[in-house]
N, C-alpha and C. Protein backbone atom coordinates (compact mmCIF):
# COMPACT_ATOMS: atom_id res chain seq x y z
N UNK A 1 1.36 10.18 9.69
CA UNK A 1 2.35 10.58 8.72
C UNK A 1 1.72 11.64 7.84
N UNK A 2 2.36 12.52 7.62
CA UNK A 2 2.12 13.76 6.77
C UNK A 2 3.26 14.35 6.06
N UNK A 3 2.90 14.04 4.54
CA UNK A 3 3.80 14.18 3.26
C UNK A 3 3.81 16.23 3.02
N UNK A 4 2.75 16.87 4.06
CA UNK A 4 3.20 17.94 2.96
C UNK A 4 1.66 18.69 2.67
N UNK A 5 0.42 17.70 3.51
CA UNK A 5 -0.78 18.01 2.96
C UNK A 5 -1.05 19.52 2.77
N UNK A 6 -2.38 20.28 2.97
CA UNK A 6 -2.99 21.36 2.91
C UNK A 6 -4.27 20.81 3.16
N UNK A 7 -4.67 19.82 4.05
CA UNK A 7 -5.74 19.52 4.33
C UNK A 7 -6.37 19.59 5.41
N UNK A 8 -5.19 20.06 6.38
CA UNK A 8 -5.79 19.88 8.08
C UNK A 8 -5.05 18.83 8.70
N UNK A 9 -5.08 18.06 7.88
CA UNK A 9 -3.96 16.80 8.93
C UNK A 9 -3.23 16.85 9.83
N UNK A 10 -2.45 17.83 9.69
CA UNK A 10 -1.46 17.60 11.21
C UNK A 10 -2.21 18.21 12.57
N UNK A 11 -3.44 19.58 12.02
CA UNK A 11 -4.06 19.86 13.09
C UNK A 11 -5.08 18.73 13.72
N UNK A 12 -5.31 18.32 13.02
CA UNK A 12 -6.28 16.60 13.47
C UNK A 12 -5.37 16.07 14.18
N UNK A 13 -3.82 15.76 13.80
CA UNK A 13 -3.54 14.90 14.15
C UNK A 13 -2.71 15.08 15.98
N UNK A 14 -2.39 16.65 15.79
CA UNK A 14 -2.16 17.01 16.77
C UNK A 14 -2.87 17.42 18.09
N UNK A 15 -4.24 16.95 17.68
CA UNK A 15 -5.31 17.47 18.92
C UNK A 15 -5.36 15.90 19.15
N UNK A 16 -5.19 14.70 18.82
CA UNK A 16 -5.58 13.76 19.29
C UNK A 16 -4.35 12.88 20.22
N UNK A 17 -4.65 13.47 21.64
CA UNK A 17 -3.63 12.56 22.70
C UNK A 17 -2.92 11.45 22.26
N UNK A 18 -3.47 10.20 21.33
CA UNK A 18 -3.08 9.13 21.27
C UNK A 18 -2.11 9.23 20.15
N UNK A 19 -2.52 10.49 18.94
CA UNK A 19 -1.26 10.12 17.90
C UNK A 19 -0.22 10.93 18.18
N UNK A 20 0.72 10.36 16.76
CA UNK A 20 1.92 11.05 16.83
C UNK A 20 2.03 11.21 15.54
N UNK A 21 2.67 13.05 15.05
CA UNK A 21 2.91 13.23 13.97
C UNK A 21 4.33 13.08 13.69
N UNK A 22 4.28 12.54 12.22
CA UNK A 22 5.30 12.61 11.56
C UNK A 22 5.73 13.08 10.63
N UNK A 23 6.47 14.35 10.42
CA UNK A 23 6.60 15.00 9.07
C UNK A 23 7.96 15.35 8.64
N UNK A 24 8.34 14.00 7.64
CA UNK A 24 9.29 13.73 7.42
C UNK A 24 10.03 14.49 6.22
N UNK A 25 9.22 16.00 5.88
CA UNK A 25 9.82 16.87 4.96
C UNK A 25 10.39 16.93 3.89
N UNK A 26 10.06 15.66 3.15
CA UNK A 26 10.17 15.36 1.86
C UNK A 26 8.88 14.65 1.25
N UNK A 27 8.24 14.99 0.27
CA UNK A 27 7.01 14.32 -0.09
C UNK A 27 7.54 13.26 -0.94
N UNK A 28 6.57 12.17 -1.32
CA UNK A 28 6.89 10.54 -1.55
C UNK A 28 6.28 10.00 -0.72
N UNK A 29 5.62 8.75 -0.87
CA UNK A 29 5.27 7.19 -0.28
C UNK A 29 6.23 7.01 0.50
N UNK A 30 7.30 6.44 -0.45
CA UNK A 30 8.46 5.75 -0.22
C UNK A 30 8.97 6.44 0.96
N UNK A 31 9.38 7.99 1.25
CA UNK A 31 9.99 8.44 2.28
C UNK A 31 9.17 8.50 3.72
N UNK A 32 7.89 8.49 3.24
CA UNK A 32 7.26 8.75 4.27
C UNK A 32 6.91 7.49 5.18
N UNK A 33 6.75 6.38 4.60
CA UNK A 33 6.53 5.17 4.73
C UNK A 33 8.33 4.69 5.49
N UNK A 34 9.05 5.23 4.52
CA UNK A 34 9.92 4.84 5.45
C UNK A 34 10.25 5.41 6.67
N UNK A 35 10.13 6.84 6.72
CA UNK A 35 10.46 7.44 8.13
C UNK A 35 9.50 7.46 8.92
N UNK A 36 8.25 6.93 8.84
CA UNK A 36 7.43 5.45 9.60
C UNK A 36 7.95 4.72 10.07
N UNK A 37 8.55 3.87 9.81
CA UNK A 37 9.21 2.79 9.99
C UNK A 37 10.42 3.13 11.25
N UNK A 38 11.40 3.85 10.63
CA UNK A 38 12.53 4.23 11.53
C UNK A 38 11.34 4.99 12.75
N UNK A 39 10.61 5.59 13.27
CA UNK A 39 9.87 6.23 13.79
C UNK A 39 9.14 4.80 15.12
N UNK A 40 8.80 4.06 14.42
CA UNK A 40 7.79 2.95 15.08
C UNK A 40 9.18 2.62 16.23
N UNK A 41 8.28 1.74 17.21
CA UNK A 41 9.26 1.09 18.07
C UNK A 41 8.79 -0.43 18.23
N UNK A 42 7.32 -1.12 17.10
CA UNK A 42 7.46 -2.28 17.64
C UNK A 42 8.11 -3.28 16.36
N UNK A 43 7.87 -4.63 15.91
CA UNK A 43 8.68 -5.55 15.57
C UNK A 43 7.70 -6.10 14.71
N UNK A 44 6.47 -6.09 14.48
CA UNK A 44 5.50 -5.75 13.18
C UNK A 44 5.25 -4.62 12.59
N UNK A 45 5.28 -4.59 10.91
CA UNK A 45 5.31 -3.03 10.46
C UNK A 45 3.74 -3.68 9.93
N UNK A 46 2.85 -2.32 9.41
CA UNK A 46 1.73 -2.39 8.36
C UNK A 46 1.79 -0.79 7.82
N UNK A 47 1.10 -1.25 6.56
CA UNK A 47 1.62 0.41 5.85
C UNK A 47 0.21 0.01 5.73
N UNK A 48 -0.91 1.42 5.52
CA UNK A 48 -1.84 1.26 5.60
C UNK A 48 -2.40 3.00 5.03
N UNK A 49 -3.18 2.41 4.11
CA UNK A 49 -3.44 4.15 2.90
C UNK A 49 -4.12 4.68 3.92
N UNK A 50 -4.32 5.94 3.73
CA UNK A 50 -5.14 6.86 4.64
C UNK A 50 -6.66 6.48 3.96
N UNK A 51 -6.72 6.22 2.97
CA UNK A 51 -8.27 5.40 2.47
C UNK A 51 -8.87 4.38 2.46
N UNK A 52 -8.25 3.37 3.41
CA UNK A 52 -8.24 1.82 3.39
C UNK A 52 -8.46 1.80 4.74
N UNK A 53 -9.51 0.91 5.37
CA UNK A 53 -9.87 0.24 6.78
C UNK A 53 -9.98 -0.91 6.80
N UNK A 54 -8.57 -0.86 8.08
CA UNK A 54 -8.62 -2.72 8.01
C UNK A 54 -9.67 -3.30 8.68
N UNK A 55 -10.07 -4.67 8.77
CA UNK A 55 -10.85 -5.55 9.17
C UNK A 55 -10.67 -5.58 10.83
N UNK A 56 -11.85 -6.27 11.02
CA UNK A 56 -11.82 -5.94 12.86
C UNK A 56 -10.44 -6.60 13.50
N UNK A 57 -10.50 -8.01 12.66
CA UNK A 57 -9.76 -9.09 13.29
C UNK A 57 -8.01 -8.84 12.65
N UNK A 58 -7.62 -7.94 12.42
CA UNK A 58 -6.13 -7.42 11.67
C UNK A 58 -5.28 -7.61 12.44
N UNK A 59 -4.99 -7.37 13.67
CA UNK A 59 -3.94 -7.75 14.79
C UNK A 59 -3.73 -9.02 14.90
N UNK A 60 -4.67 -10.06 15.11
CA UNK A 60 -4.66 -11.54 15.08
C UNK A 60 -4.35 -12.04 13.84
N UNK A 61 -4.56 -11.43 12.69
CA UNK A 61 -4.66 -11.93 11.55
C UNK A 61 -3.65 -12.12 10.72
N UNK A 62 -2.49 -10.92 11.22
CA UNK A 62 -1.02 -10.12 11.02
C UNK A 62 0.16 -10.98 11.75
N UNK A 63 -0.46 -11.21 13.07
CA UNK A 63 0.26 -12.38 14.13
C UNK A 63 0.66 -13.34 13.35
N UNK A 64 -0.89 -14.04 13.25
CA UNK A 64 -0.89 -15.29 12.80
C UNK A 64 0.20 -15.73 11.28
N UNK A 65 -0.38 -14.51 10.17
CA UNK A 65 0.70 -14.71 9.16
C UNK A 65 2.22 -14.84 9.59
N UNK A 66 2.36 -14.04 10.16
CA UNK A 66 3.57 -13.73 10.24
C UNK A 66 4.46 -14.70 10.88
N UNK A 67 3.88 -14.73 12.66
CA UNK A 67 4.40 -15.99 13.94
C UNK A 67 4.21 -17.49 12.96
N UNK A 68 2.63 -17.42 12.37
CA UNK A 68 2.44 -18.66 12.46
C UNK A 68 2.96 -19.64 11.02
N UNK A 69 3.24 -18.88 10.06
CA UNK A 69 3.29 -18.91 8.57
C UNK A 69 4.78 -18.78 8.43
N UNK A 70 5.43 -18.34 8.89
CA UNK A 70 6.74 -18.00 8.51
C UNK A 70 7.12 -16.53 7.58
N UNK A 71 6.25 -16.63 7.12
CA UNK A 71 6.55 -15.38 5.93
C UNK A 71 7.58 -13.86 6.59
N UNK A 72 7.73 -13.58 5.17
CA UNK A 72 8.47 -12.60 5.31
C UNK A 72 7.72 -11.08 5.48
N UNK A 73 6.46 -11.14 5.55
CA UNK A 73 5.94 -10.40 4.71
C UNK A 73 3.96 -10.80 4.44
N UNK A 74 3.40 -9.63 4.10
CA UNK A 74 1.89 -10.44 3.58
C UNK A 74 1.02 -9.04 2.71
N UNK A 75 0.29 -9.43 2.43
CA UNK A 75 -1.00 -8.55 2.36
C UNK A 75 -2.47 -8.86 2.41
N UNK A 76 -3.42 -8.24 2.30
CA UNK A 76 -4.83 -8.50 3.00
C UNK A 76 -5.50 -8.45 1.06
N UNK A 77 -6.71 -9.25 1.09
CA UNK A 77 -7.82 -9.79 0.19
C UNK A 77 -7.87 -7.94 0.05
N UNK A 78 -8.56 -7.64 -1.10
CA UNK A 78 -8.56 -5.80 -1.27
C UNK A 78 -10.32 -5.99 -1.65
N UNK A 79 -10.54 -4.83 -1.52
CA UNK A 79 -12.35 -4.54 -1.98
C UNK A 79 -12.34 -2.90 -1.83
N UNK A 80 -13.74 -2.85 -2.74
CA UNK A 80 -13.59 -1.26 -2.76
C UNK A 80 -15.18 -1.23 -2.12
N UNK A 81 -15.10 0.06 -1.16
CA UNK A 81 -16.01 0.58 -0.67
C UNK A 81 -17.32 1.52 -1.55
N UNK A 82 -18.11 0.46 -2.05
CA UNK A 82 -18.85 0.47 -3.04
C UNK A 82 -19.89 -0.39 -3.86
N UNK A 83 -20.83 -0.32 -3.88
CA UNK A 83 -21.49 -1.34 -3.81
C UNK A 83 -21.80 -1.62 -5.84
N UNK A 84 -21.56 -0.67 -6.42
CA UNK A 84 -22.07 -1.15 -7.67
C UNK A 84 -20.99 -2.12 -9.20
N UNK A 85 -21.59 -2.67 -9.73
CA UNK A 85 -20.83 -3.79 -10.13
C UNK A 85 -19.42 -3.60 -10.63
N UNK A 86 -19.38 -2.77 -11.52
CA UNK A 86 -17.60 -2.23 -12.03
C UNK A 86 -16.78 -2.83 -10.94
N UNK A 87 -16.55 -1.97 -9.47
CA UNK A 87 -16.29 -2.08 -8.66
C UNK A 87 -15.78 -3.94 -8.34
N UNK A 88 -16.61 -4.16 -7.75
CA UNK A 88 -17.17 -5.46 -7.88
C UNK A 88 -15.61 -6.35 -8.61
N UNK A 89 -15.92 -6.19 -10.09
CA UNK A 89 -15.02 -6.60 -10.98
C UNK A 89 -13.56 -6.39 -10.69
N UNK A 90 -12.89 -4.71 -10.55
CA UNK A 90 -12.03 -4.12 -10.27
C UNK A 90 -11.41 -5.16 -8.98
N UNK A 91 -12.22 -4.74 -7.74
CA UNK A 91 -11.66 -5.83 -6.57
C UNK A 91 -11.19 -6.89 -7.29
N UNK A 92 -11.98 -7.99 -7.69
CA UNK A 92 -11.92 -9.37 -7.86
C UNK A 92 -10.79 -9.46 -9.05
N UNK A 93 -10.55 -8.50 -10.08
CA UNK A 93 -9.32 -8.70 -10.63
C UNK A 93 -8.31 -8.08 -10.15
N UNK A 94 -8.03 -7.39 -8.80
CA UNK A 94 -6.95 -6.84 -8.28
C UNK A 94 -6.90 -8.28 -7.40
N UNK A 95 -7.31 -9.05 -6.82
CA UNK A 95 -7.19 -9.90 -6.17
C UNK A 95 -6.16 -11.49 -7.17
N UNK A 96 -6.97 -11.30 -8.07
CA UNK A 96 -6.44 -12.18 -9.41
C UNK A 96 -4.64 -11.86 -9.78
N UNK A 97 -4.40 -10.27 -9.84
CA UNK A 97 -3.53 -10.14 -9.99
C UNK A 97 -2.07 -10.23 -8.56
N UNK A 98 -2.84 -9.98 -7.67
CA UNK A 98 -1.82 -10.07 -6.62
C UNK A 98 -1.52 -11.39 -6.11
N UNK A 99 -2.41 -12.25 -6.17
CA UNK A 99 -2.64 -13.97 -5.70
C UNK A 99 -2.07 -14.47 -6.56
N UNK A 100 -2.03 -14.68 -7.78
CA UNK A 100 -1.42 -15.26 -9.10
C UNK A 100 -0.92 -14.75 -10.02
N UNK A 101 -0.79 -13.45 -10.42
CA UNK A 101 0.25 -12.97 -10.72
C UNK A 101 1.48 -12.26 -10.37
N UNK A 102 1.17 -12.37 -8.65
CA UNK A 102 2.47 -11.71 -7.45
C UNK A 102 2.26 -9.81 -7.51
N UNK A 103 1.72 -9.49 -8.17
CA UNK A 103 1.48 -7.89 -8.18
C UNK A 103 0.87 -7.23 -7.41
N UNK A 104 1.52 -6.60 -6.07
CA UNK A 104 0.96 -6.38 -5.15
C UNK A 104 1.19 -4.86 -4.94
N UNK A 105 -0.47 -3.94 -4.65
CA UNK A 105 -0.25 -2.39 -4.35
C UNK A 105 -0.40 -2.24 -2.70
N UNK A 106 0.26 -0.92 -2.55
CA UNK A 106 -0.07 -1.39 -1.24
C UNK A 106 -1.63 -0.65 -0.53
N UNK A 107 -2.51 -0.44 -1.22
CA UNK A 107 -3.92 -0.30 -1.05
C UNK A 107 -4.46 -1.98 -0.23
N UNK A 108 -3.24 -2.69 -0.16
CA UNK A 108 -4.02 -4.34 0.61
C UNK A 108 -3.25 -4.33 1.45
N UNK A 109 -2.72 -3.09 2.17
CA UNK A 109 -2.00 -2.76 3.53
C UNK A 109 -1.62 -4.37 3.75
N UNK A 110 0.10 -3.73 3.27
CA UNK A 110 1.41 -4.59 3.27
C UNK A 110 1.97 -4.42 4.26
N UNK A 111 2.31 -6.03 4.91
CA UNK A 111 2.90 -5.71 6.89
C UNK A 111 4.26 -6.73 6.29
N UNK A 112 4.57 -6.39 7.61
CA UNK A 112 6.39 -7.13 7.57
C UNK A 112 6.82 -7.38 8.90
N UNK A 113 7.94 -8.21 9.08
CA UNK A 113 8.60 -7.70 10.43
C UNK A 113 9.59 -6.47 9.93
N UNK A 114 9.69 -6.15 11.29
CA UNK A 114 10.70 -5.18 11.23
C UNK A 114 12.23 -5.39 10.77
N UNK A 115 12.26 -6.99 10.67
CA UNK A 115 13.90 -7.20 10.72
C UNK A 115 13.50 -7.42 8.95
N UNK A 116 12.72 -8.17 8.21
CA UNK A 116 12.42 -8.54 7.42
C UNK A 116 12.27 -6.97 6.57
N UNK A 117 12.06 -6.09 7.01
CA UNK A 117 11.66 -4.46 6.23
C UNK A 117 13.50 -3.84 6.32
N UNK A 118 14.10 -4.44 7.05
CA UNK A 118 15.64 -3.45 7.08
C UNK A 118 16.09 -4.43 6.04
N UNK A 119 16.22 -5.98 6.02
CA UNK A 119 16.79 -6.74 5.46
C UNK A 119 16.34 -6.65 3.93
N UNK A 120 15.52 -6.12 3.58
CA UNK A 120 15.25 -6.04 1.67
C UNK A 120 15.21 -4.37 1.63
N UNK A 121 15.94 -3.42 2.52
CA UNK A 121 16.07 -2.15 2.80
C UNK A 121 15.12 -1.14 2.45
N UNK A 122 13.89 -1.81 3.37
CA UNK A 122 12.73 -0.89 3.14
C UNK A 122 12.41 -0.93 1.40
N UNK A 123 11.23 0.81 1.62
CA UNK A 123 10.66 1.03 -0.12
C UNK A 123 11.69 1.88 -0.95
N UNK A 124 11.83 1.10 -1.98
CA UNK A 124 12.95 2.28 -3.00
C UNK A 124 12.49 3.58 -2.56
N UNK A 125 13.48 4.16 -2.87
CA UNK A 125 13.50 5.72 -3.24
C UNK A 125 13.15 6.25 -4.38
N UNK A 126 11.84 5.11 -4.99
CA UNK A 126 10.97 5.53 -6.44
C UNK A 126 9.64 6.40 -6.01
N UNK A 127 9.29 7.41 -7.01
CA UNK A 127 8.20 8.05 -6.54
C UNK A 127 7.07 7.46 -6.68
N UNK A 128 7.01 5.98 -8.22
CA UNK A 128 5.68 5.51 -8.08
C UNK A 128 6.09 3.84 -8.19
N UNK A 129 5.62 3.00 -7.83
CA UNK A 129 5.38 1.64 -7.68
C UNK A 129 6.06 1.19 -6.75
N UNK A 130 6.65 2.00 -5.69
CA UNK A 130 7.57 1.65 -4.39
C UNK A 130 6.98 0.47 -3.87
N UNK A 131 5.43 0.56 -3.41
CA UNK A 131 4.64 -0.32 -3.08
C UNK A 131 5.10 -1.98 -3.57
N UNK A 132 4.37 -2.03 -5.14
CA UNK A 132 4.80 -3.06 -5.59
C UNK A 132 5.82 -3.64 -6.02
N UNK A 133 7.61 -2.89 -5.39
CA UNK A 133 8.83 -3.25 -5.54
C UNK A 133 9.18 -4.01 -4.14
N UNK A 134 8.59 -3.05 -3.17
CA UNK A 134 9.01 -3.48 -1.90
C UNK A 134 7.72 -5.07 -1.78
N UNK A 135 7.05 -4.85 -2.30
CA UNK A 135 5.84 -6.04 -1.80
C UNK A 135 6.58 -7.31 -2.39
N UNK A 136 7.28 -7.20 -3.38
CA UNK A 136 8.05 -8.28 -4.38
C UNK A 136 9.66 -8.53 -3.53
N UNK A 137 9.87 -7.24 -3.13
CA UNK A 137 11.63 -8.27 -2.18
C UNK A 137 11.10 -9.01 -1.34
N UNK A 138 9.74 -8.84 -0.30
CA UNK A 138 9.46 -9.23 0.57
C UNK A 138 9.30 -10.40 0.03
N UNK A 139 8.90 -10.67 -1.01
CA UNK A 139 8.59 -11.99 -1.26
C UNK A 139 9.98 -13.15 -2.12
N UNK A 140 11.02 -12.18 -2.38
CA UNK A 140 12.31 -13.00 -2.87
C UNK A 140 12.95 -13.35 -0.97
N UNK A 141 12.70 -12.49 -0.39
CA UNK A 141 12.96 -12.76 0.89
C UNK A 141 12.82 -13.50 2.02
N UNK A 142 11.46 -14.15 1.70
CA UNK A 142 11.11 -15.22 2.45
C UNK A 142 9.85 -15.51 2.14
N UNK A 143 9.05 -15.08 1.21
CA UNK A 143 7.35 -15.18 1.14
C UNK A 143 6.18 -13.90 1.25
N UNK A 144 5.69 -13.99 0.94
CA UNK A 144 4.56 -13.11 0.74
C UNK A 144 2.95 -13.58 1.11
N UNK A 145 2.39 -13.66 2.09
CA UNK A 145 1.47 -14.38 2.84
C UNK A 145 0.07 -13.50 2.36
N UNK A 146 -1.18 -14.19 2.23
CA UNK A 146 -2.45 -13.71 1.65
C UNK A 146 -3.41 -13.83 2.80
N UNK A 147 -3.98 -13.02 3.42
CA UNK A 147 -4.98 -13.15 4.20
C UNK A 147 -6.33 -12.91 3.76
N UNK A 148 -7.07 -13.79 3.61
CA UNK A 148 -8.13 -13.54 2.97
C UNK A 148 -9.34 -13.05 3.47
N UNK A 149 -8.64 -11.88 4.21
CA UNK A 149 -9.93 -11.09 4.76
C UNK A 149 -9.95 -9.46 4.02
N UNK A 150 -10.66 -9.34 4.07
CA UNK A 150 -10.58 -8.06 2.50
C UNK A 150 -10.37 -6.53 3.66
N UNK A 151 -9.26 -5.98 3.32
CA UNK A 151 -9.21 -4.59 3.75
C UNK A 151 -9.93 -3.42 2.80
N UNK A 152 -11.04 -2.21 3.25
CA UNK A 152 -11.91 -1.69 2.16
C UNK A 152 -11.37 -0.32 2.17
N UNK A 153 -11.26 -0.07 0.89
CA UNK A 153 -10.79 0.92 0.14
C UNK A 153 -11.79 2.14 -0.08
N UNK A 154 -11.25 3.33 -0.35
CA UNK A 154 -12.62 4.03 -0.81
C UNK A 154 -12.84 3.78 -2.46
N UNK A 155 -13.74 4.42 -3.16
CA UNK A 155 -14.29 4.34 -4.25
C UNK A 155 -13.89 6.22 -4.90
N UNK A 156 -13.10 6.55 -3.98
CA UNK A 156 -13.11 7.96 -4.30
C UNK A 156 -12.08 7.91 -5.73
N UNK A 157 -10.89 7.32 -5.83
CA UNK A 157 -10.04 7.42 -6.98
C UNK A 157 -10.58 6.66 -7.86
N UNK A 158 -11.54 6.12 -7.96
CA UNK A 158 -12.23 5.29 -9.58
C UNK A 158 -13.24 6.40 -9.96
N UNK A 159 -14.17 7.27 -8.46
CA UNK A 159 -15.00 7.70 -8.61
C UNK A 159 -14.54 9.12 -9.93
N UNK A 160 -13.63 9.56 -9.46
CA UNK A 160 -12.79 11.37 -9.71
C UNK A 160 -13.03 10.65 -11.55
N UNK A 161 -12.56 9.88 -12.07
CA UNK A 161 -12.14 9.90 -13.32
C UNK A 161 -12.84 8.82 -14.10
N UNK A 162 -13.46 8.17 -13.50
CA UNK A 162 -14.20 7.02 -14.11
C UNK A 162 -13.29 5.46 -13.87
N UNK A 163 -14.24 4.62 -13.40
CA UNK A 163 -13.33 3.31 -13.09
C UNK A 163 -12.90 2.61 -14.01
N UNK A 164 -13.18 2.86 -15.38
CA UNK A 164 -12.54 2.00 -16.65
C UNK A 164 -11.54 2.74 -16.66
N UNK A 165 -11.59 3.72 -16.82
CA UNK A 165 -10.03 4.71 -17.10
C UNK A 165 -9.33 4.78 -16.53
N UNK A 166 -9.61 5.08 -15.10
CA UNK A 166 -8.44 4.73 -13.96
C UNK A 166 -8.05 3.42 -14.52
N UNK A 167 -8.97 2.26 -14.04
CA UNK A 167 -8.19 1.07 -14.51
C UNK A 167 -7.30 0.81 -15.09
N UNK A 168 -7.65 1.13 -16.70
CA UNK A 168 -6.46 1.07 -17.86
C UNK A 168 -5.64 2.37 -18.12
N UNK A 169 -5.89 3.59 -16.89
CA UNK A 169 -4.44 4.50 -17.17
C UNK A 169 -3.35 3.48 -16.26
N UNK A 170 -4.03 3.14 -15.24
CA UNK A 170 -2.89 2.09 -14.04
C UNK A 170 -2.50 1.25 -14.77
N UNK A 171 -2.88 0.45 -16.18
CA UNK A 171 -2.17 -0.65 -16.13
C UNK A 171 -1.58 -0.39 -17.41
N UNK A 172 -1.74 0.77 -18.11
CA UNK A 172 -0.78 1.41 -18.98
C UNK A 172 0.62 1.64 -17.90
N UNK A 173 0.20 2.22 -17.26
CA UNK A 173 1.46 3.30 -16.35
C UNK A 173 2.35 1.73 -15.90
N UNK A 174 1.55 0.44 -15.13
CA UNK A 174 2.40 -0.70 -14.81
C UNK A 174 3.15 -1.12 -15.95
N UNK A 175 2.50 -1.59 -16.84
CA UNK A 175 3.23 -1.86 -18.50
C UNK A 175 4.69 -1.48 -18.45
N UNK A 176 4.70 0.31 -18.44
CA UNK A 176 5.57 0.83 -18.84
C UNK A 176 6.21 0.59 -17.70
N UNK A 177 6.11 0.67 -16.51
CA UNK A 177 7.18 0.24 -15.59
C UNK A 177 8.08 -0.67 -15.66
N UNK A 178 7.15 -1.81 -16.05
CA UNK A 178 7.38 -3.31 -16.40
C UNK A 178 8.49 -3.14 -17.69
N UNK A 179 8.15 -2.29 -18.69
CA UNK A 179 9.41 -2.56 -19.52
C UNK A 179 10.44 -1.06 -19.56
N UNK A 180 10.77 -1.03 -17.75
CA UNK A 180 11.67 0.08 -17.63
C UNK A 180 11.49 1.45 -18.03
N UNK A 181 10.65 1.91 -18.04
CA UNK A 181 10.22 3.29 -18.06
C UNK A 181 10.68 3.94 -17.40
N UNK A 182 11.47 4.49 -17.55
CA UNK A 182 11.76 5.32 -15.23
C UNK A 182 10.85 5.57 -14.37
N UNK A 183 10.83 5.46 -13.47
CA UNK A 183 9.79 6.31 -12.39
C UNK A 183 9.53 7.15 -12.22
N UNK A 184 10.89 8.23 -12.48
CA UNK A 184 10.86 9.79 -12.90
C UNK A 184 9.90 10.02 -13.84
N UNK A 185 9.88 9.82 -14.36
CA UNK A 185 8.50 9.90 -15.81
C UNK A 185 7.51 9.76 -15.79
N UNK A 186 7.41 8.42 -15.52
CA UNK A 186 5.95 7.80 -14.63
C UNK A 186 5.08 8.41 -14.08
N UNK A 187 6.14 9.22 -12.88
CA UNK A 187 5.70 10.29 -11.78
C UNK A 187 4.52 11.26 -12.51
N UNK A 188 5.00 12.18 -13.94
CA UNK A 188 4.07 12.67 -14.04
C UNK A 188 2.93 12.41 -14.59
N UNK A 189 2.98 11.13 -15.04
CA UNK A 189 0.95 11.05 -15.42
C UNK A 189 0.39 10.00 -14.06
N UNK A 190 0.61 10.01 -12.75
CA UNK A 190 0.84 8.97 -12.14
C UNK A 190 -0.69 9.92 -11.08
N UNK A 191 -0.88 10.88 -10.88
CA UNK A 191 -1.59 11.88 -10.42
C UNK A 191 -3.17 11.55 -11.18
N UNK A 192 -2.50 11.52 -12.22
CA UNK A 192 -3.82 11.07 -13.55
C UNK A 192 -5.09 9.95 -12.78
N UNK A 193 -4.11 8.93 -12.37
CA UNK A 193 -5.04 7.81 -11.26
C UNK A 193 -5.23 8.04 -10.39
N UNK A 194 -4.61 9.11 -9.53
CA UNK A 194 -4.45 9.30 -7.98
C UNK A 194 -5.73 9.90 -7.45
């Protein structure tokens, strides 16, 4: 999937036999993620950041939630690719917040069925927290399943701005979501973390 880059992407993506590009000509998560979706042909979805690598065992692991659990829906344990302590912290309270407080980004590559992704009609058409709107129907929908195997993130967006600040610009920017801020708005200091 390609929003629009200037990075090379589609030429990467077009020399490699096995993929397929998608350039769904509107930039957004939300659109691109969805015309993913309409695009796929199988009956498990996973949205998965271009900075995040899942775990070896993810196919079995995705099954299992899904076939074996019932859920509507799941996401993976999160960690950042990084070894020094901040970090460390950051993971273990993003984990805190998605496990027990239901707040889920989709940096913990969020899967679904396919019938389960038409039935809560895919990610809004918001430019920022699509992630954690759609991660929350999934879960008025039938459940929201935790696999506790950690998918790893890079360290590059804590690295750009400092990881305290990222931190608390993100959970300023959630706040204000939380008490209706628009998204339109949002949108522009939303880059600030990115």
């Amino acid at each position: 999937m390609d929003g629009g880059s200037d990075d090379g992407t589609p030429e990467i993506v077009r020399s490699c036999p096995w993929a397929r590009l998608i350039e769904p000509g509107t930039r957004g998560r939300a659109v691109q993620m969805n015309a993913g979706a309409a695009a796929s042909s199988g009956d498990l979805l996973l949205f998965l950041h271009a900075d995040t690598r899942l775990p070896v065992r993810w196919r079995a692991l995705v099954t299992e939630s899904i076939h074996g659990r019932g859920k509507a829906g799941g996401r993976f344990r999160f960690d950042i690719d990084h070894a020094k302590w901040i970090y460390r912290w950051i993971a273990r309270g993003t984990n805190f917040r998605s496990r027990f407080l239901g707040i889920t980004y989709g940096d913990q590559a969020i899967y679904t069925t396919r019938e389960a992704f038409e039935s809560v009609g895919g990610f809004p058409g918001i430019p920022v927290f699509e992630d954690s709107r759609f991660a929350a129907r999934l879960k008025k929908a039938g459940g929201l399943d935790w696999i506790d195997e950690a998918v790893l993130t890079s360290a590059r967006r804590w690295e750009r701005r400092g990881p305290v600040r990222t931190l608390l610009l993100t959970w300023l920017l959630w706040l204000s979501h939380t008490f209706f801020v628009p998204p339109r708005f949002l949108a522009r200091f939303y880059g600030v973390v990115r």
